[in-house]
PDB file of N, CA and C in Angstrom:
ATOM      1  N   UNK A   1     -36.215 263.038  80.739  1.00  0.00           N
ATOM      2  CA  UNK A   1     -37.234 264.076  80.741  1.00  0.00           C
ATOM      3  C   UNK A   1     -36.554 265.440  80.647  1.00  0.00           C
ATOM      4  N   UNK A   2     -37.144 266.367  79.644  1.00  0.00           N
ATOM      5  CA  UNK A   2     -36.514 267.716  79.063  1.00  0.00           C
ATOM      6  C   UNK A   2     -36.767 268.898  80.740  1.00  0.00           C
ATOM      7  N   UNK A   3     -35.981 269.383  81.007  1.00  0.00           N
ATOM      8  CA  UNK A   3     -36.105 270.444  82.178  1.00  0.00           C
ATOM      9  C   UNK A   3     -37.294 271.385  82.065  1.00  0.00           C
ATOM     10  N   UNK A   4     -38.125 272.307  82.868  1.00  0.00           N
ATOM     11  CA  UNK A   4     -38.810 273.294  82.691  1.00  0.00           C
ATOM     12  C   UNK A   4     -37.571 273.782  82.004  1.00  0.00           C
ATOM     13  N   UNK A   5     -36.730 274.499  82.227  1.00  0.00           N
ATOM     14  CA  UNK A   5     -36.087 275.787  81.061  1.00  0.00           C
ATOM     15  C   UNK A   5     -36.143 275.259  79.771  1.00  0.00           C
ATOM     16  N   UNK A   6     -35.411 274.036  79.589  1.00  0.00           N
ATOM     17  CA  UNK A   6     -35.484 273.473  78.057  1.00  0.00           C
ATOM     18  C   UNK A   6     -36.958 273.850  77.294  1.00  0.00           C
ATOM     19  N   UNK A   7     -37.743 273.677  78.260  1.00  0.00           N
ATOM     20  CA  UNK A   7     -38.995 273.104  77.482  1.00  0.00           C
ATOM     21  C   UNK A   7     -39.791 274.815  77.552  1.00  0.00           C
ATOM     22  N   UNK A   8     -39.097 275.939  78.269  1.00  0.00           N
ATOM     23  CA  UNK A   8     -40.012 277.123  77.913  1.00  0.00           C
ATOM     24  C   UNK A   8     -38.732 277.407  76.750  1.00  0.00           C
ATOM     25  N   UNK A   9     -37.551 277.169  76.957  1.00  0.00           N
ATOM     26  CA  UNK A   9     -36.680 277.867  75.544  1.00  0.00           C
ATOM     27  C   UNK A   9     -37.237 277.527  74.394  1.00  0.00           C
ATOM     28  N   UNK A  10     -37.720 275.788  74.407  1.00  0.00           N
ATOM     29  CA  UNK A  10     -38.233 275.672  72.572  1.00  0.00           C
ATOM     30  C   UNK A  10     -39.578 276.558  72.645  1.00  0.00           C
ATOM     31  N   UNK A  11     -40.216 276.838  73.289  1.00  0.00           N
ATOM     32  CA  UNK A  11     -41.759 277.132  73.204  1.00  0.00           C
ATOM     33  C   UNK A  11     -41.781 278.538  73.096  1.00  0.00           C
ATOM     34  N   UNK A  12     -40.429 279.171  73.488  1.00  0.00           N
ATOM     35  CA  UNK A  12     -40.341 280.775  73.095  1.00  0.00           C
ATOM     36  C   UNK A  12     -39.464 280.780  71.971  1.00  0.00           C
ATOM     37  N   UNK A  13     -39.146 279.772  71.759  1.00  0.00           N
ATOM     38  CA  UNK A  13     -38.338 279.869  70.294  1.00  0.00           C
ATOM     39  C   UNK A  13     -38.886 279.655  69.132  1.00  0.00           C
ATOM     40  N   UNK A  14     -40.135 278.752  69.251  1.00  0.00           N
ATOM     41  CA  UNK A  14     -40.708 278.225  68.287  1.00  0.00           C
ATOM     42  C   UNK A  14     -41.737 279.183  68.032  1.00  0.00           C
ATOM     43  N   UNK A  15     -42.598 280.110  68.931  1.00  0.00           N
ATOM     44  CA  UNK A  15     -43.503 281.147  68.995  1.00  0.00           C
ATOM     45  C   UNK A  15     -42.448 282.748  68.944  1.00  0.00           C
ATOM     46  N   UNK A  16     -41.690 283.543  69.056  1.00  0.00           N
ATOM     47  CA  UNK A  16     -41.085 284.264  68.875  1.00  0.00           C
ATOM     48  C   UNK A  16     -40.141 284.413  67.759  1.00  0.00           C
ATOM     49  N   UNK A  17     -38.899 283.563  67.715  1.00  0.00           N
ATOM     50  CA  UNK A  17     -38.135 283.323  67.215  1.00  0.00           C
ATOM     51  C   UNK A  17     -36.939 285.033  67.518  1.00  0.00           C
ATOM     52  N   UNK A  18     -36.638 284.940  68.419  1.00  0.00           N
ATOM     53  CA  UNK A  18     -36.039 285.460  69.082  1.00  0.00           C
ATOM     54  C   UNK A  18     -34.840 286.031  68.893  1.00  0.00           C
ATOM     55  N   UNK A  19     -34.192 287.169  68.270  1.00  0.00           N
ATOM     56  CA  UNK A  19     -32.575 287.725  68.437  1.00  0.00           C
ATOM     57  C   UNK A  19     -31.926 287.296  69.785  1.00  0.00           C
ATOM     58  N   UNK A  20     -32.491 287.483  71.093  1.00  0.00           N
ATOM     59  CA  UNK A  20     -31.924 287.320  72.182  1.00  0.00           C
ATOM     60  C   UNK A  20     -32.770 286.574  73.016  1.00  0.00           C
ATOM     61  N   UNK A  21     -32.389 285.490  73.384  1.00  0.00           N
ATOM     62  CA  UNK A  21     -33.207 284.546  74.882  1.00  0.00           C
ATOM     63  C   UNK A  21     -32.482 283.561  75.824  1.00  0.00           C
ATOM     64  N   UNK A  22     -32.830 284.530  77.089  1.00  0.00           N
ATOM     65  CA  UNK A  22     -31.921 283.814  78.554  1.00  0.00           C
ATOM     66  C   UNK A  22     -33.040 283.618  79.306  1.00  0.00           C
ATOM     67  N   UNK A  23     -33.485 282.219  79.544  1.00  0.00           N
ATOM     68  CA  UNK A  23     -33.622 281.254  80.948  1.00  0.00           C
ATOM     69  C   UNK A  23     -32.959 281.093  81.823  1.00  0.00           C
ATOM     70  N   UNK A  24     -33.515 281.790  82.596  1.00  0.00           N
ATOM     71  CA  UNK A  24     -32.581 282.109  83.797  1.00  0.00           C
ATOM     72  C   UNK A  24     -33.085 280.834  85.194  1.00  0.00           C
ATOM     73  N   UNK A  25     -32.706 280.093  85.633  1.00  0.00           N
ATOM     74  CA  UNK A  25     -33.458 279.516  86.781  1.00  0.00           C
ATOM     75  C   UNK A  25     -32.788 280.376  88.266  1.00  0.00           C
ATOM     76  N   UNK A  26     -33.827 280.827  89.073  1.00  0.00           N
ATOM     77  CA  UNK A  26     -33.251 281.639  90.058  1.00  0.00           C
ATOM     78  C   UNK A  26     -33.781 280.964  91.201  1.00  0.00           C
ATOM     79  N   UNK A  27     -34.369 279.626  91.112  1.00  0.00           N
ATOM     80  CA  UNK A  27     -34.560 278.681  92.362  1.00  0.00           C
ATOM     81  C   UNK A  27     -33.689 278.444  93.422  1.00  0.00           C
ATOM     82  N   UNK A  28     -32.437 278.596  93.057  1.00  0.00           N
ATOM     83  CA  UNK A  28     -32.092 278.463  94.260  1.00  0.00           C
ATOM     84  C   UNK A  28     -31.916 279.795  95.151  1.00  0.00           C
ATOM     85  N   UNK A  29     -32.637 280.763  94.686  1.00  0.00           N
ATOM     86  CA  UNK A  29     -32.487 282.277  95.470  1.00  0.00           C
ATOM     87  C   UNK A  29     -33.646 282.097  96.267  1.00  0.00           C
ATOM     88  N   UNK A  30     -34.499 280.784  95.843  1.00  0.00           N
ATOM     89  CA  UNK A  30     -35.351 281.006  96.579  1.00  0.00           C
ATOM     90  C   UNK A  30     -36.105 279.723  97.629  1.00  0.00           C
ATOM     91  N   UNK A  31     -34.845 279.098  97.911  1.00  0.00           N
ATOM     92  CA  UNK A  31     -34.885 277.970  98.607  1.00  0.00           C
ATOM     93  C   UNK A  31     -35.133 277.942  99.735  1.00  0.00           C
ATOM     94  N   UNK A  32     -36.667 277.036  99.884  1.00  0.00           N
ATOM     95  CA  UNK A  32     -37.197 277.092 101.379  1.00  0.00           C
ATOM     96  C   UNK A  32     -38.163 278.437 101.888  1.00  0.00           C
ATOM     97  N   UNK A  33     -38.304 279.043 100.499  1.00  0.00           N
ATOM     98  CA  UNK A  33     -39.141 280.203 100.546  1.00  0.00           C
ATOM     99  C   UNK A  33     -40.049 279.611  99.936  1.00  0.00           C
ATOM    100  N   UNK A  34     -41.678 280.447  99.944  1.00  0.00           N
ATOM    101  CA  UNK A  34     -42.552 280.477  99.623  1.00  0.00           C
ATOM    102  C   UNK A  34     -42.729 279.950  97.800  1.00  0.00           C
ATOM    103  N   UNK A  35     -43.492 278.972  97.488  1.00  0.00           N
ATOM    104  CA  UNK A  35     -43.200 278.582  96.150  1.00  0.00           C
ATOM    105  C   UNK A  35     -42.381 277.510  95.664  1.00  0.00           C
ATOM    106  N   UNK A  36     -41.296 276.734  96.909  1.00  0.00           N
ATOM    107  CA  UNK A  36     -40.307 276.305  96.595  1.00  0.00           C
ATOM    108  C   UNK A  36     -40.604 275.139  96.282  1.00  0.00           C
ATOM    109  N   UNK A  37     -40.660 274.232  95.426  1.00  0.00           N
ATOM    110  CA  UNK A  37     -41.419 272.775  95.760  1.00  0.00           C
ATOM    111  C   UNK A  37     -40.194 271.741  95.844  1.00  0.00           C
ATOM    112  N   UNK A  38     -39.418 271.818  95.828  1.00  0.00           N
ATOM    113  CA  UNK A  38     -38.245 271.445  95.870  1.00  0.00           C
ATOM    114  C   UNK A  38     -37.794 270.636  94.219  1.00  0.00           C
ATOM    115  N   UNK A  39     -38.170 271.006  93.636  1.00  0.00           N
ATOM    116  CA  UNK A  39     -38.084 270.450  92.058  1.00  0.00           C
ATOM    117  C   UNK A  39     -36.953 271.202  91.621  1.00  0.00           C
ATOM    118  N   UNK A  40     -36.168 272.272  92.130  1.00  0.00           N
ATOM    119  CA  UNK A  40     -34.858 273.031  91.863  1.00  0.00           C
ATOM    120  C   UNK A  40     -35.507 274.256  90.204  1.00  0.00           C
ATOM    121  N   UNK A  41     -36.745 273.696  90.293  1.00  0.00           N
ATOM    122  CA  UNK A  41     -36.957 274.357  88.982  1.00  0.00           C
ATOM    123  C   UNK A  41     -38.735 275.518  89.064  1.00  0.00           C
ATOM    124  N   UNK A  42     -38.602 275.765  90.317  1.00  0.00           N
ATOM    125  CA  UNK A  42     -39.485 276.418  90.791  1.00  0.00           C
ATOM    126  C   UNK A  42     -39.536 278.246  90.561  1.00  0.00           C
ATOM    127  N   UNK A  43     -38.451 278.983  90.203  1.00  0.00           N
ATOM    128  CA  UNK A  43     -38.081 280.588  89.783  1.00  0.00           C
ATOM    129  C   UNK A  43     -37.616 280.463  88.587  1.00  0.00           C
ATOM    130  N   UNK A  44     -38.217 281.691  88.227  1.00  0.00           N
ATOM    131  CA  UNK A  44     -36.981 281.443  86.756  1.00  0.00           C
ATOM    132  C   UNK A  44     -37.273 283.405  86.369  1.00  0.00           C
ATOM    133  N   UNK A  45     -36.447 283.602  85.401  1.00  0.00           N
ATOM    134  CA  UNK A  45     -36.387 284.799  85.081  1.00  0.00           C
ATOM    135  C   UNK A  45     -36.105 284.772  83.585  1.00  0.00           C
ATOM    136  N   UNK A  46     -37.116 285.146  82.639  1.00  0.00           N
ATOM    137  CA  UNK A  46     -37.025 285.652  81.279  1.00  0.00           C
ATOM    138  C   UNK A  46     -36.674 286.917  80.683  1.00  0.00           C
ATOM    139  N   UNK A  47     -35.435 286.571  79.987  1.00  0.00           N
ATOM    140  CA  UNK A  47     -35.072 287.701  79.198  1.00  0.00           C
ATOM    141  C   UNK A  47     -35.212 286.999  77.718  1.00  0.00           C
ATOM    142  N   UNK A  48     -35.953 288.066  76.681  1.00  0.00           N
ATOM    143  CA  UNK A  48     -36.034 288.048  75.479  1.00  0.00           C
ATOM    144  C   UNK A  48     -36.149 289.277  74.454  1.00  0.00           C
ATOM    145  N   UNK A  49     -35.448 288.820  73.383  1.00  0.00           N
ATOM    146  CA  UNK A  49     -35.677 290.331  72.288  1.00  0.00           C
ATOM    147  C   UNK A  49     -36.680 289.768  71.524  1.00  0.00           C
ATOM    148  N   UNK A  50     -37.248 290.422  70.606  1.00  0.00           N
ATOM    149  CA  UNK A  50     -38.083 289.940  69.403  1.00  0.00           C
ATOM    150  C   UNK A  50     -38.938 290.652  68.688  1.00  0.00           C
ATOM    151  N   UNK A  51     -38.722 290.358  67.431  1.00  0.00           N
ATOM    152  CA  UNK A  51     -39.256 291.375  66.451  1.00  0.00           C
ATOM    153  C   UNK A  51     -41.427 291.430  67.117  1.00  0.00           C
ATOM    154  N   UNK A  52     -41.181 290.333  66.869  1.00  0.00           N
ATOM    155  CA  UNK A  52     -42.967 289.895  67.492  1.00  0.00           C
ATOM    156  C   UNK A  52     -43.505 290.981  68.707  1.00  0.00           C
ATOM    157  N   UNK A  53     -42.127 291.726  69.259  1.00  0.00           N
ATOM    158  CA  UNK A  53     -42.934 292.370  70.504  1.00  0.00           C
ATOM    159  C   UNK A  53     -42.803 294.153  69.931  1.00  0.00           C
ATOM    160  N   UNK A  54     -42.615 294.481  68.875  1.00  0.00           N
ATOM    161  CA  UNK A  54     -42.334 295.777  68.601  1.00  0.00           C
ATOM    162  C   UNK A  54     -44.047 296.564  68.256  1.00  0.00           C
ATOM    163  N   UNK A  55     -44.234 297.325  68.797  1.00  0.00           N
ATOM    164  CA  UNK A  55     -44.961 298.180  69.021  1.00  0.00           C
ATOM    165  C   UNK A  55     -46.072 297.711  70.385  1.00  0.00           C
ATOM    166  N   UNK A  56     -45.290 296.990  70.904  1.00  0.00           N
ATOM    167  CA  UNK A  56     -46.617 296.290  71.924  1.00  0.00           C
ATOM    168  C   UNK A  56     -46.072 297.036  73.050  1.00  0.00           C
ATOM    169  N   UNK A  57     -47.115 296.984  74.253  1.00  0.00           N
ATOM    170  CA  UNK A  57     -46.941 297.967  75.898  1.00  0.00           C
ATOM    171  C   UNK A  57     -45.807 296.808  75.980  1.00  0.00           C
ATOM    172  N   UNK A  58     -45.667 297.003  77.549  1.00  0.00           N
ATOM    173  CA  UNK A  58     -44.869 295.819  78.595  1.00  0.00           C
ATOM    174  C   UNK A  58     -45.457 295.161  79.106  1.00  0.00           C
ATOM    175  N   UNK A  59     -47.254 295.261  79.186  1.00  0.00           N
ATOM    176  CA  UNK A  59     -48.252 294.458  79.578  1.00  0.00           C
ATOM    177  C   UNK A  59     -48.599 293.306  78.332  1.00  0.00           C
ATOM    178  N   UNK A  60     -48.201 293.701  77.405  1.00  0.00           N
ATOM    179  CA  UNK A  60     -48.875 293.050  76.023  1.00  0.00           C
ATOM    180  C   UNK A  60     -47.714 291.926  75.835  1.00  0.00           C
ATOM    181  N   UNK A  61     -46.356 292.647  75.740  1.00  0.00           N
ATOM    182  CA  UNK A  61     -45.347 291.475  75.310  1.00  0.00           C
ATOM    183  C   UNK A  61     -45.539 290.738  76.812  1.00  0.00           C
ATOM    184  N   UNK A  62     -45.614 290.472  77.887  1.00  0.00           N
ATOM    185  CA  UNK A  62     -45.635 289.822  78.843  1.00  0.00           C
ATOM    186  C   UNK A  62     -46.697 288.751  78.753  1.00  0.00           C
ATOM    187  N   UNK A  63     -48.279 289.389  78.243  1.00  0.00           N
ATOM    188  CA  UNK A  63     -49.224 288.118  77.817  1.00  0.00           C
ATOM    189  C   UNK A  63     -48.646 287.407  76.889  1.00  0.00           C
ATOM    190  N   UNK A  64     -48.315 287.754  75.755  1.00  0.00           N
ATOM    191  CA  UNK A  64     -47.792 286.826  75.037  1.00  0.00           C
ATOM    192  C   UNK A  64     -46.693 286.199  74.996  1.00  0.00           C
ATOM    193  N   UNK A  65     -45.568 286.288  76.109  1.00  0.00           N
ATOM    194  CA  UNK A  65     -45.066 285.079  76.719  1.00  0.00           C
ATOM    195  C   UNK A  65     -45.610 284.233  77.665  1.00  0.00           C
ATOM    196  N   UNK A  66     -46.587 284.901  78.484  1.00  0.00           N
ATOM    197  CA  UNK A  66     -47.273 283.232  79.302  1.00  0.00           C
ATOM    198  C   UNK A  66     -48.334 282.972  78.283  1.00  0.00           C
ATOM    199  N   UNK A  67     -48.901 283.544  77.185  1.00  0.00           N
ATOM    200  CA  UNK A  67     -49.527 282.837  75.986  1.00  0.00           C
ATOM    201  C   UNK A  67     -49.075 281.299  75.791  1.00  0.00           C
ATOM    202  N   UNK A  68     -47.359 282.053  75.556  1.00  0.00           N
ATOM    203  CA  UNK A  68     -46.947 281.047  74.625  1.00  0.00           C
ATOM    204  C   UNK A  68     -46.218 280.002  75.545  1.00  0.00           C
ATOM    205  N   UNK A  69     -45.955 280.301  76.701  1.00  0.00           N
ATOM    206  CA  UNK A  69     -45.979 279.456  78.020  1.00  0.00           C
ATOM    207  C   UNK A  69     -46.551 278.218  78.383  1.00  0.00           C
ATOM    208  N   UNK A  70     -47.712 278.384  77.705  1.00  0.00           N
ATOM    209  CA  UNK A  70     -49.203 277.469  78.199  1.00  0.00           C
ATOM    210  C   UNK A  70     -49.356 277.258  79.372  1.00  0.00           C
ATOM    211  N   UNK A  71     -49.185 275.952  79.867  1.00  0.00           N
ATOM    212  CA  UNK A  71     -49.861 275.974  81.492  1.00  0.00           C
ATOM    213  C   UNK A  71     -48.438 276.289  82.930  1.00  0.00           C
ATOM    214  N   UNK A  72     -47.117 276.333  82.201  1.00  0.00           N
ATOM    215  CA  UNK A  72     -45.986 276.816  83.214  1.00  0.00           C
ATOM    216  C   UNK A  72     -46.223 277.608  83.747  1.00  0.00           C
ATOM    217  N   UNK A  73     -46.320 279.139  83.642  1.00  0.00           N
ATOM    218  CA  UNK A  73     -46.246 280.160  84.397  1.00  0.00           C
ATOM    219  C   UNK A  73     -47.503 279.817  85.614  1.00  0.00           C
ATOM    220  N   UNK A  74     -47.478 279.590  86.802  1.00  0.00           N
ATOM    221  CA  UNK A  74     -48.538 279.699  87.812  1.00  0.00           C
ATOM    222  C   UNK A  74     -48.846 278.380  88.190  1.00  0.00           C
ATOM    223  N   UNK A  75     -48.425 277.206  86.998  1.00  0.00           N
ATOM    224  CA  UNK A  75     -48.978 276.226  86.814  1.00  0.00           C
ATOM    225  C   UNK A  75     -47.876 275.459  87.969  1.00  0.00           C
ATOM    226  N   UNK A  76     -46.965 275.287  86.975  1.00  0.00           N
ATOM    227  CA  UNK A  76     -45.845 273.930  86.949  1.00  0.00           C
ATOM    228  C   UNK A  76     -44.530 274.916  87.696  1.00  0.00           C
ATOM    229  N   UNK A  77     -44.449 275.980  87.254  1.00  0.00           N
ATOM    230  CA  UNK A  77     -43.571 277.439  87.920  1.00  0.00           C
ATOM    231  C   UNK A  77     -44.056 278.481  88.809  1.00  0.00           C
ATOM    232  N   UNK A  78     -43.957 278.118  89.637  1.00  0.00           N
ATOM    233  CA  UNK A  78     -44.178 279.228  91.030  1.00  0.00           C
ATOM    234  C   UNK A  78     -43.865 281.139  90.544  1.00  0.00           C
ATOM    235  N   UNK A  79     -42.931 281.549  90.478  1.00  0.00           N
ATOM    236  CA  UNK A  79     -42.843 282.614  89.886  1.00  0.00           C
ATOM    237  C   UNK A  79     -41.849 282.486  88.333  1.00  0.00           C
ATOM    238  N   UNK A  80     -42.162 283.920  87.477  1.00  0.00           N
ATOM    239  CA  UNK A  80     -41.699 283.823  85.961  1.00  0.00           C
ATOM    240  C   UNK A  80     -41.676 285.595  86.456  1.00  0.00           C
ATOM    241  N   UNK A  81     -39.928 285.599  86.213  1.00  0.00           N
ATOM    242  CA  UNK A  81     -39.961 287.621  85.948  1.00  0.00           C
ATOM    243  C   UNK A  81     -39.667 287.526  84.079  1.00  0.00           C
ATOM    244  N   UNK A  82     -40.453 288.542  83.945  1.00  0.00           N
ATOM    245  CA  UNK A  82     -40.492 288.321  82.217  1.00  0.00           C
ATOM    246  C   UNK A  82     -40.130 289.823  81.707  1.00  0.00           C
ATOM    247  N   UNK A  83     -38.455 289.744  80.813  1.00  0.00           N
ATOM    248  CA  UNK A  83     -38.020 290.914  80.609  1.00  0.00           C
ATOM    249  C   UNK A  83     -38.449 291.004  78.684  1.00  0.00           C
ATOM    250  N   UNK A  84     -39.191 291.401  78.157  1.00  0.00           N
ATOM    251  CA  UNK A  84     -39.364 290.988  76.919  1.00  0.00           C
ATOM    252  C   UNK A  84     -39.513 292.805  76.105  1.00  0.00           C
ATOM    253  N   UNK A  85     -38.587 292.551  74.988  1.00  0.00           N
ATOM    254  CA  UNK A  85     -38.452 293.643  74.476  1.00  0.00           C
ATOM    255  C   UNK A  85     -38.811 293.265  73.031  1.00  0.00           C
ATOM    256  N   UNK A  86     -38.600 294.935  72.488  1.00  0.00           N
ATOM    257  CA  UNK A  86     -38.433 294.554  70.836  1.00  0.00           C
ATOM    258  C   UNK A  86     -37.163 295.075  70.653  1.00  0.00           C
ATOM    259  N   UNK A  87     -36.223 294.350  69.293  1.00  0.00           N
ATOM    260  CA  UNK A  87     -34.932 294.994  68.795  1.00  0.00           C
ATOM    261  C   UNK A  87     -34.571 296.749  68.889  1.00  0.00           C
ATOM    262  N   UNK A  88     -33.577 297.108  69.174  1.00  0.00           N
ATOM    263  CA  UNK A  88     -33.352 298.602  68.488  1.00  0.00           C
ATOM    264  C   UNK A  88     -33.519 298.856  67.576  1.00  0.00           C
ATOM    265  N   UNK A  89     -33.691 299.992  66.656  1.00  0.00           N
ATOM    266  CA  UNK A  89     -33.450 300.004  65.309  1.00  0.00           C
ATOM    267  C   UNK A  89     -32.344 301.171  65.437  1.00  0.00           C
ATOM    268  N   UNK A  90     -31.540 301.116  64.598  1.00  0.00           N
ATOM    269  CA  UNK A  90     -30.823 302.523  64.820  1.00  0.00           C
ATOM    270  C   UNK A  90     -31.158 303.862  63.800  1.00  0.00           C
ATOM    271  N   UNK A  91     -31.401 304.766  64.399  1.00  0.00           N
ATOM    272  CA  UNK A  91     -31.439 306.053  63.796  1.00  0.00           C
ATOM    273  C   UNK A  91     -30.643 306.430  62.812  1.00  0.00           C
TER     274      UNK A  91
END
Protein backbone atom coordinates (compact mmCIF):
# COMPACT_ATOMS: atom_id res chain seq x y z
CA UNK A 1 0.00 0.00 0.00
CA UNK A 2 1.36 3.54 -1.48
CA UNK A 3 2.02 6.05 1.77
CA UNK A 4 -0.24 9.27 2.29
CA UNK A 5 2.92 11.37 0.90
CA UNK A 6 3.32 9.10 -2.17
CA UNK A 7 -0.17 9.31 -2.93
CA UNK A 8 -0.57 13.42 -2.37
CA UNK A 9 2.96 13.72 -4.54
CA UNK A 10 1.25 11.90 -7.68
CA UNK A 11 -2.04 13.87 -7.15
CA UNK A 12 -0.07 17.25 -7.02
CA UNK A 13 1.92 16.15 -9.77
CA UNK A 14 -0.57 14.97 -11.96
CA UNK A 15 -2.91 18.27 -11.25
CA UNK A 16 -0.04 20.97 -11.11
CA UNK A 17 2.82 19.64 -12.67
CA UNK A 18 5.11 21.35 -10.61
CA UNK A 19 8.92 23.07 -10.99
CA UNK A 20 9.29 22.43 -7.24
CA UNK A 21 7.45 19.79 -4.73
CA UNK A 22 8.41 18.73 -1.04
CA UNK A 23 6.21 16.38 1.15
CA UNK A 24 7.21 16.95 4.08
CA UNK A 25 5.78 14.42 6.90
CA UNK A 26 6.14 16.36 10.28
CA UNK A 27 4.27 13.56 12.38
CA UNK A 28 6.56 12.89 14.38
CA UNK A 29 6.70 16.67 15.74
CA UNK A 30 3.62 15.83 16.66
CA UNK A 31 3.50 12.68 18.57
CA UNK A 32 0.93 12.07 21.18
CA UNK A 33 -0.46 15.48 20.40
CA UNK A 34 -3.73 16.32 19.33
CA UNK A 35 -4.48 14.68 15.74
CA UNK A 36 -2.00 11.96 16.22
CA UNK A 37 -3.60 8.68 15.18
CA UNK A 38 -0.68 6.87 15.38
CA UNK A 39 -0.47 6.00 11.54
CA UNK A 40 3.13 8.05 11.61
CA UNK A 41 1.42 9.80 8.70
CA UNK A 42 -0.86 12.16 10.48
CA UNK A 43 1.23 16.09 9.73
CA UNK A 44 2.61 16.88 6.80
CA UNK A 45 3.80 20.16 5.31
CA UNK A 46 3.51 21.24 1.52
CA UNK A 47 5.87 23.04 -0.37
CA UNK A 48 5.17 23.67 -4.11
CA UNK A 49 6.05 25.98 -7.18
CA UNK A 50 3.77 26.08 -10.19
CA UNK A 51 3.00 27.79 -13.13
CA UNK A 52 -0.95 26.87 -12.33
CA UNK A 53 -0.70 29.20 -9.21
CA UNK A 54 0.52 32.54 -10.93
CA UNK A 55 -1.72 35.30 -10.53
CA UNK A 56 -3.80 33.59 -7.79
CA UNK A 57 -4.08 35.15 -3.77
CA UNK A 58 -2.51 32.60 -1.08
CA UNK A 59 -6.11 31.75 -0.32
CA UNK A 60 -6.75 30.59 -3.96
CA UNK A 61 -3.48 28.51 -4.57
CA UNK A 62 -4.21 26.80 -1.13
CA UNK A 63 -7.95 25.71 -2.41
CA UNK A 64 -6.59 24.32 -5.17
CA UNK A 65 -4.26 22.10 -3.44
CA UNK A 66 -6.87 20.53 -1.05
CA UNK A 67 -8.97 20.62 -4.49
CA UNK A 68 -6.63 18.50 -5.80
CA UNK A 69 -6.10 16.65 -2.44
CA UNK A 70 -9.60 15.19 -2.50
CA UNK A 71 -10.66 13.69 0.68
CA UNK A 72 -6.80 13.85 2.62
CA UNK A 73 -6.60 17.15 3.94
CA UNK A 74 -9.12 16.93 7.22
CA UNK A 75 -10.04 13.61 6.05
CA UNK A 76 -7.31 10.84 6.23
CA UNK A 77 -4.58 13.91 7.46
CA UNK A 78 -5.07 15.66 10.62
CA UNK A 79 -3.16 18.83 9.69
CA UNK A 80 -1.64 20.00 5.89
CA UNK A 81 0.67 23.47 6.13
CA UNK A 82 0.45 24.38 2.41
CA UNK A 83 3.38 26.62 1.04
CA UNK A 84 2.26 27.04 -2.70
CA UNK A 85 3.71 29.60 -4.98
CA UNK A 86 4.06 30.63 -8.57
CA UNK A 87 7.70 30.60 -10.42
CA UNK A 88 9.83 33.92 -10.49
CA UNK A 89 10.12 35.44 -13.60
CA UNK A 90 13.13 37.53 -13.85
CA UNK A 91 13.12 41.15 -14.74
Amino acid sequence: MASIANEMENLLREAFSPSLLDVINDSAKHSGHSGDDGSGESHFTIVIESAAFTGKSRLERQRMVNAALGDIPGGRVHALAIKASAPQTAA
